[in-house]
Every structure is written in structure tokens, then in C-alpha cells.
Protein backbone atom coordinates (compact mmCIF):
# COMPACT_ATOMS: atom_id res chain seq x y z
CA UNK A 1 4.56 14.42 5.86
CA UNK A 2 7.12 11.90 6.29
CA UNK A 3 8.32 10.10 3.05
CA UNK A 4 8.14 6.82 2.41
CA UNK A 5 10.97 4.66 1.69
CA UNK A 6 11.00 2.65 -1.80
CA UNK A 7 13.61 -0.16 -2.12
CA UNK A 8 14.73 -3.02 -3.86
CA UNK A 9 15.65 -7.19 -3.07
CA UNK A 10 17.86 -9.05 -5.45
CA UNK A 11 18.30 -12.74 -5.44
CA UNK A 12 21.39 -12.99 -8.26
CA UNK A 13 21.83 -16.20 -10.37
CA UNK A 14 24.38 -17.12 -12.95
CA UNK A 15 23.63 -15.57 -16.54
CA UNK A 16 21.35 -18.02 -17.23
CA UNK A 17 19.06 -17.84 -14.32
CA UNK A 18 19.68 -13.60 -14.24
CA UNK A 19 18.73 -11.44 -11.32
CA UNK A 20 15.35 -11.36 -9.84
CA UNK A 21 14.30 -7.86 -8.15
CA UNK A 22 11.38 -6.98 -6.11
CA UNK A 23 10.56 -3.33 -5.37
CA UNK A 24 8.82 -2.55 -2.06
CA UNK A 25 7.60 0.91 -1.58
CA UNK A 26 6.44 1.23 2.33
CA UNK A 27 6.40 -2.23 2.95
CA UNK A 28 3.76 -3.03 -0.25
CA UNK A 29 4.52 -4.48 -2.98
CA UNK A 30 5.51 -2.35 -6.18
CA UNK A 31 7.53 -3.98 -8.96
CA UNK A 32 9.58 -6.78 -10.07
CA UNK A 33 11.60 -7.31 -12.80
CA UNK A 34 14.12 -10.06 -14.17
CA UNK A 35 16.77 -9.47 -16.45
CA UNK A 36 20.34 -11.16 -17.03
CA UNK A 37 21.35 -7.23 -18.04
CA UNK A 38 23.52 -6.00 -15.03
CA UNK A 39 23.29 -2.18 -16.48
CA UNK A 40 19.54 -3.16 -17.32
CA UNK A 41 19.02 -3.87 -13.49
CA UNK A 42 21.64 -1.01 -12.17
CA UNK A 43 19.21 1.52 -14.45
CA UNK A 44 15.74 0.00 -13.10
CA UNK A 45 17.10 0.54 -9.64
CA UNK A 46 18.13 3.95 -10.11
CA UNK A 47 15.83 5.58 -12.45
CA UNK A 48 12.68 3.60 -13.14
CA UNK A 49 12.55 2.97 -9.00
CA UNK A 50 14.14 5.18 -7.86
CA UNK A 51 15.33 3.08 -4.99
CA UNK A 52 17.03 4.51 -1.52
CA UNK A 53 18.73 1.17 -0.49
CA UNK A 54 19.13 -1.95 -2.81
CA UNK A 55 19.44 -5.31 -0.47
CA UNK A 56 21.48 -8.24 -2.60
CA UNK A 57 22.07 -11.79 -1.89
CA UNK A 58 25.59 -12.23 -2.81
CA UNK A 59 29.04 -11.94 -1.39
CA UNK A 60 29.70 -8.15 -1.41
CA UNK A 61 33.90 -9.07 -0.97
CA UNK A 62 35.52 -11.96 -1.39
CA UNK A 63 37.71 -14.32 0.74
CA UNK A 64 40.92 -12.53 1.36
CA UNK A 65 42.44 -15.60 2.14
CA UNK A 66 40.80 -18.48 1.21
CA UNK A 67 38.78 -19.12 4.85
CA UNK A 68 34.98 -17.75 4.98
CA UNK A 69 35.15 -14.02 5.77
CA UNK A 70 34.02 -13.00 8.96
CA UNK A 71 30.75 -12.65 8.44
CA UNK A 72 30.14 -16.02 7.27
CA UNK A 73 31.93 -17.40 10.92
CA UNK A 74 29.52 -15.15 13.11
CA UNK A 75 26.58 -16.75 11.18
CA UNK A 76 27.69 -19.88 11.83
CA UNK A 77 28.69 -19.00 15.17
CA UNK A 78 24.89 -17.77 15.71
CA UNK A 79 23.96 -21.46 14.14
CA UNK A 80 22.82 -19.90 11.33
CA UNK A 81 24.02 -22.55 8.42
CA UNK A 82 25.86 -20.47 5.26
CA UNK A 83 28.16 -21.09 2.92
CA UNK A 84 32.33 -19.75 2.81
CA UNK A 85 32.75 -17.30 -0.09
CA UNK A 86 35.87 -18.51 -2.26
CA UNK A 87 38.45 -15.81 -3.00
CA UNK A 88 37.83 -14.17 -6.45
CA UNK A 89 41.02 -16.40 -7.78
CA UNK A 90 39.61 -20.25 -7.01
CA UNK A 91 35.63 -18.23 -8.08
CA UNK A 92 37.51 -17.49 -11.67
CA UNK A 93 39.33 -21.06 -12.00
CA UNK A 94 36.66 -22.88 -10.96
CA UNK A 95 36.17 -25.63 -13.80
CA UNK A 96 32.50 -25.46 -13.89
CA UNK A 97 32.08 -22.21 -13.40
CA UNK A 98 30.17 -23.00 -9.66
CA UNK A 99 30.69 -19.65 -8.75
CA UNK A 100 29.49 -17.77 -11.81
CA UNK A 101 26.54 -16.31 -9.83
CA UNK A 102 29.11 -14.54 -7.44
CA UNK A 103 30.66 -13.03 -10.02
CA UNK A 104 27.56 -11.46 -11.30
CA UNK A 105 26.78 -10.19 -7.86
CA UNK A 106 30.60 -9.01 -7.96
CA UNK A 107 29.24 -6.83 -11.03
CA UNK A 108 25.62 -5.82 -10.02
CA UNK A 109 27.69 -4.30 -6.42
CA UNK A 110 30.12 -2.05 -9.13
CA UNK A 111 27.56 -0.88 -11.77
CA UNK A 112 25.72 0.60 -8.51
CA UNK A 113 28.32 2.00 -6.80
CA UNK A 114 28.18 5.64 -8.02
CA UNK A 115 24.91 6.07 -7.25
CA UNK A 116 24.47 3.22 -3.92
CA UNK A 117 27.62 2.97 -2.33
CA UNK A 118 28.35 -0.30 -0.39
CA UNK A 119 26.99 0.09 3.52
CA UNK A 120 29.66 0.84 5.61
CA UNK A 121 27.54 0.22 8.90
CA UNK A 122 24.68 0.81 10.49
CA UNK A 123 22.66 3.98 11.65
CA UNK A 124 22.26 4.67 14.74
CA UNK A 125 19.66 2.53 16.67
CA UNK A 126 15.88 3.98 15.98
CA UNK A 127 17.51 6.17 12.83
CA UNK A 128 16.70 5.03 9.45
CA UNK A 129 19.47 4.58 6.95
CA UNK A 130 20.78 8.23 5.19
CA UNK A 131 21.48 8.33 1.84
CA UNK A 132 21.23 5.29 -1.05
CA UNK A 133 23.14 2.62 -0.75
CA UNK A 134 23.47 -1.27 -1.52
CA UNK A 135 24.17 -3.91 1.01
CA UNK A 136 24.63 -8.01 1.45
CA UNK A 137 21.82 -9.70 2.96
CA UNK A 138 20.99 -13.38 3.06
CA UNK A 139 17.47 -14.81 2.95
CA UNK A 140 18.07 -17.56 5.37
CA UNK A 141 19.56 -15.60 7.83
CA UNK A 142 16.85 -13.10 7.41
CA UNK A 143 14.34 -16.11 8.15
CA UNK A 144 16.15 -17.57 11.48
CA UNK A 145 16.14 -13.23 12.64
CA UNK A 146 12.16 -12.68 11.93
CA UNK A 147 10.95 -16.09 13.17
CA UNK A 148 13.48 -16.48 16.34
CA UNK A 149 15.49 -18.85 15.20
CA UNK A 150 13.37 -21.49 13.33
CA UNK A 151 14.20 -21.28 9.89
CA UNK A 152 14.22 -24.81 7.90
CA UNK A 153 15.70 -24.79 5.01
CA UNK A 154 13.02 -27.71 3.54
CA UNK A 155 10.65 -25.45 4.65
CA UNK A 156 11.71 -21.94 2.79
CA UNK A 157 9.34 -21.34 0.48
CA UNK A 158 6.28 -21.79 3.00
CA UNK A 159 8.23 -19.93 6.07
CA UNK A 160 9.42 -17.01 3.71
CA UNK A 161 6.12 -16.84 2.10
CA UNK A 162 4.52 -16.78 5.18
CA UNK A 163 6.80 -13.77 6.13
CA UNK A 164 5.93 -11.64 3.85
CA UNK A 165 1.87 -12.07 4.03
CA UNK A 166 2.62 -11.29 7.90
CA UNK A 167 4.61 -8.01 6.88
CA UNK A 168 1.45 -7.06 4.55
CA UNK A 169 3.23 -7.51 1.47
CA UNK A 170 1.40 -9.34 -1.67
CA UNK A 171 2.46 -12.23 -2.74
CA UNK A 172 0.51 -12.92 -5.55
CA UNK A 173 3.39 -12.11 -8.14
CA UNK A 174 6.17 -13.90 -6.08
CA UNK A 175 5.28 -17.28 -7.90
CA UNK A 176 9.01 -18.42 -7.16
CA UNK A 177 11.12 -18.88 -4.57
CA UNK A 178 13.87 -16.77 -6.61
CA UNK A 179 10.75 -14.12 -6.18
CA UNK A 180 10.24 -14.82 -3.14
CA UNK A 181 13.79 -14.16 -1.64
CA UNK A 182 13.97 -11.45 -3.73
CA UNK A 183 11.09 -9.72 -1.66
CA UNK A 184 12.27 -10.93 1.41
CA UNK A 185 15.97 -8.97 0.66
CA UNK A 186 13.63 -5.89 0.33
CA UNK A 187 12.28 -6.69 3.29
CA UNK A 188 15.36 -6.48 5.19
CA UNK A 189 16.21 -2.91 3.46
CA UNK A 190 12.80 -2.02 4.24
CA UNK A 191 13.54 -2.37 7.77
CA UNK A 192 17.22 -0.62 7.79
CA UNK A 193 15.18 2.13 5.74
CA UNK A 194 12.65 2.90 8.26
CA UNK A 195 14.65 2.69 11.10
CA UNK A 196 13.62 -0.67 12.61
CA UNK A 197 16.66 -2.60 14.48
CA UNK A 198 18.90 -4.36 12.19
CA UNK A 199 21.96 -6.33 12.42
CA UNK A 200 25.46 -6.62 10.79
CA UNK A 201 27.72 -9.47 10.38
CA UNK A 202 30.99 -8.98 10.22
CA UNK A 203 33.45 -6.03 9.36
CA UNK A 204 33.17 -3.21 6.45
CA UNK A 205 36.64 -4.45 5.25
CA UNK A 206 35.35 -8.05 4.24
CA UNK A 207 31.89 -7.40 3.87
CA UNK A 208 28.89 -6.80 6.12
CA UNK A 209 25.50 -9.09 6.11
CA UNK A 210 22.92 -7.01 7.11
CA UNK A 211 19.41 -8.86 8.26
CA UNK A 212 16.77 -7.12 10.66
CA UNK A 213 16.25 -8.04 13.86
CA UNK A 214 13.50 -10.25 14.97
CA UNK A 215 11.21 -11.56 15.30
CA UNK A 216 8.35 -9.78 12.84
CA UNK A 217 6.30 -7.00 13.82
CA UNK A 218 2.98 -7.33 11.61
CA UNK A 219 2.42 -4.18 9.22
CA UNK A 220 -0.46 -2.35 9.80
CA UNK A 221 -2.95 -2.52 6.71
CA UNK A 222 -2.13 -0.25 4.21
């Protein structure tokens, strides 16, 4: 009987806000938790979940020189708005601290990495992903993949929402949209997980953004 995959979405915030994760086992809805505790989070992944890939919306590398890595230009090549990750430097000087949220991203990526190494690239087309591992994903660009290219950003909540409920994944406990991206991340490494066709952004070196390719397939009823 073929397994099926369990994995995790995190939508990171500064320490105040925390991490939100969602845990999707075969596409359904299985868990959440949110917790400002990196090693809380790191253990939850690993041991209460159990998770094969762990899908995180925050810079996995910094800017290496200042410009928005290359991942961040092919977005915005593809149209698909995003913001330039700072190098770690101007995130640490920062006066207000702006970038705080990166930096606990920055941590979440290294308290995995023993047990979900940083993707290096994708299987290969129709394969699903071997091993654990943690990658960047970004909701919005997830959005513009599943729905062809319309993703508003006034219109998140309802489109991402809407998402999900097509992918047959509850919503009832996603009462925010910090839930709600978080389940959408886990969407994407649900997809990379069980083979479906994926993308990555950019180059291992400076980071890949990995979203799947669109647009949605609707989930058979579980």
C-alpha cells in the first residue's frame, strides 16, 4: 500500500506574532499549532508529526549583495509581485527591527537542518520528493501558480481560502489568514511530496522558492 505523505506549512512572524503551522496528512487537514518556541516548532515537526517535507514562508538565504536574490527577480520577471530579501547585515541594523521575522525564519531553517535539510532541487518530473527536507515557498506565488495567474493580493484571504476547500482540505480551523497561508505552504509540499509538478525559483546557492504548478487539480473526497 502506498504511504501517505504528512507535511507541514509555516507562515513565520516576528516573536511576537510566532510561527503558525498547519499539518496536512494526504491532502486533509491534521494539526496546527502556534508557538513563538523555534525548538518547540523544530520538535512538533519532527516528532509529534512526524513530517517528510516542512514548506516555510521566509527567505531561506539572504542577499549576498544587497540586490534581491535570484529568485525574487524570476518572480518578478513572471509578474509575480515579491519583496527583495535584505542581506543578513542591513536585516540586523535595521532600527526597527523590520526584518525581525526573517531572522526567525533564519532560525526555524537551522534548528531543522539535521533532520530536514534545505531542498537542493527538485525530483525528477512525476517522482515525489525522497527523503525530509525543508524548503522556501511563498503564498502569493503559490496563488498566481494554482489559479493561472490571478492572484489579488486584496483578495487573499477569499482566493487562498477558496484554494484549499477546492484541494479538499478543511478549513474550519484556519480562522486567520496567518492559518490560512500556513495551510496553503503545506499545500505546496503536499504537491512536491506526491509527485505533482512543481516549480523552483532561482538557484540552490541563494535560495530556491518552490510553488506547484498550476492551476489546481480538485482532490478526490477523502
Amino acid at each position: 500500500m502506498e504511504s501517505v505523505p504528512t507535511v507541514i506549512g509555516v507562515d513565520v512572524g516576528g516573536s511576537r506574532k510566532g510561527f503558525h503551522a498547519v499539518a496536512l496528512t494526504g491532502a486533509a487537514y491534521a494539526a496546527r499549532l502556534r508557538t513563538s518556541d523555534v525548538q518547540e516548532l523544530a520538535h512538533w515537526c519532527r516528532s509529534v508529526i512526524g513530517a517528510e517535507l516542512v514548506a516555510i514562508d521566509a527567505p531561506c538565504r539572504w542577499s549576498s549583495d544587497g540586490r534581491a536574490r535570484p529568485c525574487e527577480r524570476e518572480l518578478m520577471q513572471q509578474g509575480i509581485f515579491c519583496f527583495a530579501s535584505p542581506s543578513r547585515t542591513a536585516a540586523l541594523s535595521h532600527p526597527s527591527n523590520y526584518y525581525g521575522w526573517m531572522l526567525q525564519g533564519e532560525a526555524l531553517y537551522r534548528e531543522l537542518e539535521a533532520s530536514h535539510p534545505l531542498l537542493s532541487g527538485l525530483p525528477a518530473p512525476g517522482l515525489p520528493a525522497s527523503g525530509a527536507a525543508c524548503f522556501e515557498t511563498f503564498p502569493h506565488a503559490i496563488t498566481w501558480h494554482l489559479r493561472g495567474g490571478n492572484a489579488e493580493a486584496r483578495q487573499k484571504r477569499l482566493q487562498r481560502r477558496a484554494l484549499l476547500e477546492q484541494a479538499g482540505i478543511d478549513t474550519a480551523a484556519l480562522t486567520s489568514i496567518d492559518w490560512i497561508d500556513a495551510a496553503l505552504c503545506a499545500l505546496a509540499a503536499h504537491h512536491l511530496a506526491s509527485g505533482r509538478p512543481c516549480r523552483a525559483y532561482g538557484e540552490p546557492a541563494s535560495g530556491l522558492i518552490v510553488v506547484p504548478q498550476g492551476p489546481l487539480a480538485v482532490e478526490p473526497p477523502h
